[in-house]
Protein backbone atom coordinates (compact mmCIF):
# COMPACT_ATOMS: atom_id res chain seq x y z
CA UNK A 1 226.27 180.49 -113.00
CA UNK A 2 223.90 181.75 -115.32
CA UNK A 3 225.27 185.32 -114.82
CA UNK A 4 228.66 184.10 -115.93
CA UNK A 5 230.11 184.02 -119.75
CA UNK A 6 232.65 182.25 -121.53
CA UNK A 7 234.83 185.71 -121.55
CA UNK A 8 234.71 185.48 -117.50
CA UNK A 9 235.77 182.06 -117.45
CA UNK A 10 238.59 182.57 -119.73
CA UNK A 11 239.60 185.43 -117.63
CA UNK A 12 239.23 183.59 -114.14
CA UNK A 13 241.50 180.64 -116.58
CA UNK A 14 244.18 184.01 -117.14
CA UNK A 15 244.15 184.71 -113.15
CA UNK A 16 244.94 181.52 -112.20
CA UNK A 17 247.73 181.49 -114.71
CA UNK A 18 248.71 184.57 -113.21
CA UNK A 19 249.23 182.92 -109.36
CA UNK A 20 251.10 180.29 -111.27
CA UNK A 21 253.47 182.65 -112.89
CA UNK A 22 254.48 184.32 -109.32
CA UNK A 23 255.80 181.47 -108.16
CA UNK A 24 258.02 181.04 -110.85
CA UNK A 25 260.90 182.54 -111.88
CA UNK A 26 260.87 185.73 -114.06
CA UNK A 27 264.54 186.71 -115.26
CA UNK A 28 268.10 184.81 -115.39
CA UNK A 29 270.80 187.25 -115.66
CA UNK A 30 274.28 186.71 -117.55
CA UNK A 31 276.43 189.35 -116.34
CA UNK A 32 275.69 187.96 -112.56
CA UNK A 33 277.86 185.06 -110.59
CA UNK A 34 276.46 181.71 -111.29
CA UNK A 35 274.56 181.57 -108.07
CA UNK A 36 272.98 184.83 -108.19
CA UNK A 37 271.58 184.92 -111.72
CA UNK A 38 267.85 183.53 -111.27
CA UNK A 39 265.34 186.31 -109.94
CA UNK A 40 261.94 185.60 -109.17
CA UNK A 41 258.67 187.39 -109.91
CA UNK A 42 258.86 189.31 -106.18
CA UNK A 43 262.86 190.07 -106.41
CA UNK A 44 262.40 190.69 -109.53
CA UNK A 45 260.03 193.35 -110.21
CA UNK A 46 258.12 193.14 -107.05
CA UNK A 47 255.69 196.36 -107.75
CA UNK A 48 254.36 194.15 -111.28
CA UNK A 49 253.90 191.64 -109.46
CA UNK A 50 251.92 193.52 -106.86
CA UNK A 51 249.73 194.52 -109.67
CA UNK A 52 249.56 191.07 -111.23
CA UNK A 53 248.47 189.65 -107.77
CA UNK A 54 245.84 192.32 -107.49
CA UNK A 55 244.28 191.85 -111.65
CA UNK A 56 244.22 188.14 -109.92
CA UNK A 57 242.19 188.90 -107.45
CA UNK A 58 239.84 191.18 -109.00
CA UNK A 59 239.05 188.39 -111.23
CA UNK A 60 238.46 185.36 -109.21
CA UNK A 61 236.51 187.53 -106.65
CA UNK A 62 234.19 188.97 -109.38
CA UNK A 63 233.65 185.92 -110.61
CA UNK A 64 232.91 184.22 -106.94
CA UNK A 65 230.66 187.22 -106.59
CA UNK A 66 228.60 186.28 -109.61
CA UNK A 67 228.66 183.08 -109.08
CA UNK A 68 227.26 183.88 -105.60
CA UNK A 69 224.84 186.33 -107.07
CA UNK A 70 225.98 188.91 -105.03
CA UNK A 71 228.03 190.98 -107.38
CA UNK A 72 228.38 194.53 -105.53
CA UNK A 73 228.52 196.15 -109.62
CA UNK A 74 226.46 195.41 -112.79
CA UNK A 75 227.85 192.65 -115.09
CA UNK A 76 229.18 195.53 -117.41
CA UNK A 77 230.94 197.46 -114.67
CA UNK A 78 232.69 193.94 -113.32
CA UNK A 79 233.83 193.75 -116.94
CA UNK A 80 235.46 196.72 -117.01
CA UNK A 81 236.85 196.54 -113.57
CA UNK A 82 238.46 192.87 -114.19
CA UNK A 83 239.46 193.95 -118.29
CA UNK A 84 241.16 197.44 -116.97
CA UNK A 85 243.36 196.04 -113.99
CA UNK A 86 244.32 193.32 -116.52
CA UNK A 87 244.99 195.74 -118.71
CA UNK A 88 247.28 197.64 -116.33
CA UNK A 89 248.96 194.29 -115.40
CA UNK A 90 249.72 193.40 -118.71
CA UNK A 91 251.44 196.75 -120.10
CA UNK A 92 253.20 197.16 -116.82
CA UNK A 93 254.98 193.38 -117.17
CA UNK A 94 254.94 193.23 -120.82
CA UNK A 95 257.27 197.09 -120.44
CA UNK A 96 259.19 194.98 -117.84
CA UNK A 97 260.06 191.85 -120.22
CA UNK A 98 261.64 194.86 -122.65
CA UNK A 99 263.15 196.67 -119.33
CA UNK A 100 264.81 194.85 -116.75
CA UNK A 101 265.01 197.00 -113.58
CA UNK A 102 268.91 195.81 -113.00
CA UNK A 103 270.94 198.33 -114.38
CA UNK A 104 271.12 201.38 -112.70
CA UNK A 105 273.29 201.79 -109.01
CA UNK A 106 272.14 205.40 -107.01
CA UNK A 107 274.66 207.87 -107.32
CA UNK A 108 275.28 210.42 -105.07
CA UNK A 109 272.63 213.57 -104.39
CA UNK A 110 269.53 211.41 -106.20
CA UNK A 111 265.96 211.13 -105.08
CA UNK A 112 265.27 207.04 -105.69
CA UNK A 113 261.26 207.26 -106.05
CA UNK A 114 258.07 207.06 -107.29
CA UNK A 115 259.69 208.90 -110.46
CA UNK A 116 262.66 209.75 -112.02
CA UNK A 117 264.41 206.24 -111.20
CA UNK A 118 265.11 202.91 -113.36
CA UNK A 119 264.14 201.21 -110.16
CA UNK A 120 260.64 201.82 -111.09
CA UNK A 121 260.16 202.93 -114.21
CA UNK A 122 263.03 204.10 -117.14
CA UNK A 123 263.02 204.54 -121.05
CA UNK A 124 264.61 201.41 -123.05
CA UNK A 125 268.06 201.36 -123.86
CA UNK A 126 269.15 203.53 -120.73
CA UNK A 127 271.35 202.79 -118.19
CA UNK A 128 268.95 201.29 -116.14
CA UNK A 129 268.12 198.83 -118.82
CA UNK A 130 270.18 195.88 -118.17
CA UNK A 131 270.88 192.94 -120.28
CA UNK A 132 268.44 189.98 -119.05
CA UNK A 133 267.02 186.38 -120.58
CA UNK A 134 262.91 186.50 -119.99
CA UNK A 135 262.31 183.00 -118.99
CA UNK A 136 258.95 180.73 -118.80
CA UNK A 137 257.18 182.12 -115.55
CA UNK A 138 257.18 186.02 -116.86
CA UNK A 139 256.05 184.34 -120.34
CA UNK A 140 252.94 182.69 -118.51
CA UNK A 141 252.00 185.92 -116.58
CA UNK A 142 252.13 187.85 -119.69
CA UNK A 143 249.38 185.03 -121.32
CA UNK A 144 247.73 185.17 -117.97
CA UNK A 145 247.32 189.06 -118.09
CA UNK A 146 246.43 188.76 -121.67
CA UNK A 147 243.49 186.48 -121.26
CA UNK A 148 242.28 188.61 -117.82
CA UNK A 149 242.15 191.70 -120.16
CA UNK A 150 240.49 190.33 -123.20
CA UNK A 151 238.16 188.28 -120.88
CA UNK A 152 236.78 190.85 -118.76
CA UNK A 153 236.63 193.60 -121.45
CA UNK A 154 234.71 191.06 -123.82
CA UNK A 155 232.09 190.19 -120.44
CA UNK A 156 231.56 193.84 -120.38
CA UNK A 157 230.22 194.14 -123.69
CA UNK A 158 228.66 191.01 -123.74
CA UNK A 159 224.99 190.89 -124.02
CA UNK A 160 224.89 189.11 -120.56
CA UNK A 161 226.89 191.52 -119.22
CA UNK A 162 224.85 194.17 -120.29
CA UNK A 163 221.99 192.84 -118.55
CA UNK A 164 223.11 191.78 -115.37
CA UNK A 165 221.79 193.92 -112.51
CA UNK A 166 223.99 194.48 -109.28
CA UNK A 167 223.04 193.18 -106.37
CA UNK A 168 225.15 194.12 -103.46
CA UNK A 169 224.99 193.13 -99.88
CA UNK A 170 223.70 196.61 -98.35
CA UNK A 171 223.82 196.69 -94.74
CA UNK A 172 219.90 197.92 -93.01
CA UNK A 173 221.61 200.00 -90.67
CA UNK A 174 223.06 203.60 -92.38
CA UNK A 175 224.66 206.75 -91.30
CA UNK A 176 226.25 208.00 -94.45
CA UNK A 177 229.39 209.99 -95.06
CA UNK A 178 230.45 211.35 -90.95
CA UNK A 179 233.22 213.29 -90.18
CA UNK A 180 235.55 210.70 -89.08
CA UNK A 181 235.13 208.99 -92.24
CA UNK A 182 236.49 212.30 -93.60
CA UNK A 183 239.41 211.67 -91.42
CA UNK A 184 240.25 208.40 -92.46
CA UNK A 185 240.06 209.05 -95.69
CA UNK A 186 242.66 212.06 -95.24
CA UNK A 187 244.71 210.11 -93.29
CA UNK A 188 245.01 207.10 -96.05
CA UNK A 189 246.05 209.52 -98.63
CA UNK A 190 248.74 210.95 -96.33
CA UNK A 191 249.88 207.14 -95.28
CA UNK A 192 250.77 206.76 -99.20
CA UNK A 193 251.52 210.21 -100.56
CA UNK A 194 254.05 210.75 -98.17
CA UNK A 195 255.99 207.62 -97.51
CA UNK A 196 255.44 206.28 -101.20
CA UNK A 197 256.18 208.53 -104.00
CA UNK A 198 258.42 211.57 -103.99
CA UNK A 199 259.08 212.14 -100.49
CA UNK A 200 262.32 210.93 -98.22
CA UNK A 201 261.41 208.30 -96.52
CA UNK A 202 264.88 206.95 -95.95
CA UNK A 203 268.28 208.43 -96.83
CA UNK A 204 271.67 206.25 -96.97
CA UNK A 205 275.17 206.88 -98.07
CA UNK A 206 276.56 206.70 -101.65
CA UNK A 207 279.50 205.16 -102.53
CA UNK A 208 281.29 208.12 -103.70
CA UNK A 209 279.99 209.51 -100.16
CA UNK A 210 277.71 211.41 -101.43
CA UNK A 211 273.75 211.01 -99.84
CA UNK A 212 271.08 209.01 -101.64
CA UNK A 213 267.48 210.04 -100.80
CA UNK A 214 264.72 207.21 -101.17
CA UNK A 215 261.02 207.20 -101.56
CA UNK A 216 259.82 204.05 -99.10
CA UNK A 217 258.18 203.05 -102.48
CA UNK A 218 261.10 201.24 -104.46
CA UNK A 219 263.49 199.82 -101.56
CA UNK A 220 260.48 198.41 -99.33
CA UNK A 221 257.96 197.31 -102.72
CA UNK A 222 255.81 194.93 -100.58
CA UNK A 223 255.32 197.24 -98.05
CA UNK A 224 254.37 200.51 -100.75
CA UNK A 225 252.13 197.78 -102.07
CA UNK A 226 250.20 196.77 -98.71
CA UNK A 227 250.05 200.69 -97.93
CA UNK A 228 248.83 201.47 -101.50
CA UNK A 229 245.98 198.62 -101.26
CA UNK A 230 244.99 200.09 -97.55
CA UNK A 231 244.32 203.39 -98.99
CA UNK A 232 242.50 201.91 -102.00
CA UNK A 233 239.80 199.88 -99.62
CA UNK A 234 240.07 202.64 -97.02
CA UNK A 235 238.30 205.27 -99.70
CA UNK A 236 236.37 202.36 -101.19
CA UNK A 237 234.87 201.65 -97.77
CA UNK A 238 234.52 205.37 -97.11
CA UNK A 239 232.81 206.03 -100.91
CA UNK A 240 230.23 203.43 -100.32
CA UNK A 241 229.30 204.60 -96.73
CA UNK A 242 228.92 208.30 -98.36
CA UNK A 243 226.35 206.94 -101.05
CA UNK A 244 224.23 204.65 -98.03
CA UNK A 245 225.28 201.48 -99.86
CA UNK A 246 228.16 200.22 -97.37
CA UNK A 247 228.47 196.32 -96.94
CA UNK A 248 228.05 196.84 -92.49
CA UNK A 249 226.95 198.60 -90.13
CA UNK A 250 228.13 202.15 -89.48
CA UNK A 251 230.01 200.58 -86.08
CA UNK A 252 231.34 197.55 -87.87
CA UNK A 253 232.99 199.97 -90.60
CA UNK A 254 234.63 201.91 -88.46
CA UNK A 255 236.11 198.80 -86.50
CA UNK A 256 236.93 197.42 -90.07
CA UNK A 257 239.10 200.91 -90.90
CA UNK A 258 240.94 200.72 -87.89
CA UNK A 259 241.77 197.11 -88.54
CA UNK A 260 242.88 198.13 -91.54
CA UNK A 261 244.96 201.00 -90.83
CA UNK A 262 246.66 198.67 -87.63
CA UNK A 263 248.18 196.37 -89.95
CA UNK A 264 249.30 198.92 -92.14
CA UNK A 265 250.68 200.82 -89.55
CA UNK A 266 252.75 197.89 -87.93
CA UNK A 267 254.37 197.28 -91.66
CA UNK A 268 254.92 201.00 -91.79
CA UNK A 269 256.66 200.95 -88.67
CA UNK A 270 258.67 197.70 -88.94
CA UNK A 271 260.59 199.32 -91.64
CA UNK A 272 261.20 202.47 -89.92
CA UNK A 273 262.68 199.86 -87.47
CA UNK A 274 264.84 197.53 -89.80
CA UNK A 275 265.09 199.79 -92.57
CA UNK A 276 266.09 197.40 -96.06
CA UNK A 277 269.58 198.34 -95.98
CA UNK A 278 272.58 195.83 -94.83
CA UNK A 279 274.70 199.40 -93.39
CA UNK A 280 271.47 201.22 -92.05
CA UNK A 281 269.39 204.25 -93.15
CA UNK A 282 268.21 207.30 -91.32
CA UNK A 283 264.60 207.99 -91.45
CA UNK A 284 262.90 210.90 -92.90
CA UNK A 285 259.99 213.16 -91.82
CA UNK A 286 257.83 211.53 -94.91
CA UNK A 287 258.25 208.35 -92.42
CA UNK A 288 256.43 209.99 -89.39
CA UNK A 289 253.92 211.84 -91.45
CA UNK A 290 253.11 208.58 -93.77
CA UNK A 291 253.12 207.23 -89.66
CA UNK A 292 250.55 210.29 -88.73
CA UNK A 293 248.49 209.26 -91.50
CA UNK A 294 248.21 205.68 -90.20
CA UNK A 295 247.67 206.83 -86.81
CA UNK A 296 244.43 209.22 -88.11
CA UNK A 297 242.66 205.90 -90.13
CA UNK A 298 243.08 204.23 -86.89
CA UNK A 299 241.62 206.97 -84.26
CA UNK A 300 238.90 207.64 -86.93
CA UNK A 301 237.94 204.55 -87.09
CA UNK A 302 238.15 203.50 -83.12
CA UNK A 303 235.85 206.87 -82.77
CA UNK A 304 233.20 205.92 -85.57
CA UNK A 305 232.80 202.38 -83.76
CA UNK A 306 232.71 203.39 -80.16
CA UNK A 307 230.29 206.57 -81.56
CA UNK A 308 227.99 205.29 -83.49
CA UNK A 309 227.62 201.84 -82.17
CA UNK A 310 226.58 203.87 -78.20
CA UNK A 311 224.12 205.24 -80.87
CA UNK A 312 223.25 202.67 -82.51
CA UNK A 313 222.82 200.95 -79.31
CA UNK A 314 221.12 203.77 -77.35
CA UNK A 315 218.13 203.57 -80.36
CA UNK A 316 217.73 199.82 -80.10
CA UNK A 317 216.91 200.29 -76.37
CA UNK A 318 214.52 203.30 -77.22
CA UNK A 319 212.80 201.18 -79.90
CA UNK A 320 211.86 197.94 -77.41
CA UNK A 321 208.65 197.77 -75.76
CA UNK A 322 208.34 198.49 -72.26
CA UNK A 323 208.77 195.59 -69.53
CA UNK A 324 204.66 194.55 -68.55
CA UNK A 325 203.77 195.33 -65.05
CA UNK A 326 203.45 192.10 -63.03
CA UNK A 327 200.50 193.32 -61.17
């Protein structure tokens, strides 16, 4: 506990405000009938809240970590790690309490993605800004973000947090960087790049008949968010195996890829299945590449298990002594 400051507690205080505010609801909007005014912090702006859940989580696990003395970074680096995603968090919901995402309908012959839509992200007083009352949940994220940013940026410059050493859990066993980590990591960029940001991933009818093209990023947000996170602990996993510092065995990481990329790759799929539209939606190439992707984490990883833990186990039996002769 000794490890910990006042600025961490504060900003494990803001993360917990933070789960509160998700629960609660974020916008009330006039213009809509009475019983479909209220939107929540996942209808409403689901990728913020993504990011909200994630500034969250950095914080409380840091802080567990300290607490635990077993933080993976050095007090100064977990400050800046906890301080930045807050940081992130806080400008993306504070540009969303001056921007509602409500306003804009896809017209005929437009790419809805990563870019370029009010779905996601728009300049103030455009179309896609639409009139909306900011009630008490989105208020107590904002505070939440607020005190996760200021907390974890103050830790970091803290003179405790300047002298806290890391001290990871580093696994004995080591291979380094092999090439089917290479091919995971590939493979999680392509799971992302290509169903989530400027590529067709689905493409429906508008109503003046025309075609609407759509990234999987803004009509299936929980899903872009799962992928995005897979891809984020896919590399993580695969940049601490490259420097010799990774958390399990060589076997175990591989088996912990592939685990990942399933569960990505069964989200991916269920909304190639039941795409988010009520009238249908024909899938796009992006979908089977994004698909491909998935399908490379999770061969990569199957092959570094099976590989290296036959290795692994081929050197244990090597290493023991031989059985003593009887006579």
């Amino acid at each position: 506990m000794q490890r910990i400051t006042p600025w961490l507690w504060l900003a494990g205080a803001g993360a917990l405000l933070q789960l509160v505010a998700l629960s609660s609801d974020f916008y009330s909007l006039p213009n809509e009938p009475p019983d479909d005014q209220v939107r929540d912090a996942w209808l409403g702006i689901p990728h913020a809240s993504g990011l909200i859940l994630l500034s969250a989580g950095v914080a409380i696990v840091f802080l567990i970590a300290l607490a635990a003395n077993r933080q993976p970074l050095r007090g100064r680096a977990v400050g800046l790690w906890v301080g930045l995603v807050g940081l992130a968090a806080t400008f993306w919901i504070g540009y969303r309490m001056l921007v509602p995402p409500f306003g804009e309908s896809p017209g005929a012959n437009n790419t809805i993605g990563l870019f370029g839509s009010c779905y996601f992200f728009c300049i103030p007083g455009s179309e896609g800004d639409s009139p909306a009352d900011v009630l008490f949940g989105m208020w107590l994220g904002f505070v939440g973000c607020i005190a996760v940013t200021l907390g974890g940026l103050a830790h970091a410059f803290s003179r405790k947090g300047r002298e806290t050493p890391a001290n990871p859990t580093i696994a004995r066993e080591q291979a380094g960087m092999t090439p089917y980590l290479g091919v995971a990591a590939l493979g999680s960029v392509a799971m992302f790049v290509f169903g989530y940001t400027i590529f067709t991933f689905y493409t429906t009818t508008a109503d003046d008949g025309g075609s609407v093209a759509w990234s999987g990023w803004v009509p299936t947000p929980q899903t872009g968010n799962m992928v995005l996170l897979g891809m984020a602990l896919v590399l993580g996993l695969v940049w601490f195996a490259r420097r010799e510092r990774s958390p399990t065995s060589p076997a175990a990481l591989g088996a912990i890829i592939a685990a990942i990329g399933a569960v990505v790759g069964i989200r991916i799929l269920f909304r190639m299945i039941e795409p988010p539209f009520g009238d249908g939606a024909d899938i796009g190439l992006a979908a089977y590449l994004s698909l491909l992707g998935v399908l490379a984490v999770v061969a990569a990883g199957i092959a570094q298990a099976i590989k290296l833990g036959r290795t692994a186990g081929g050197e244990a039996r090597s290493a023991s002594p031989p059985a003593a002769d009887p006579a």
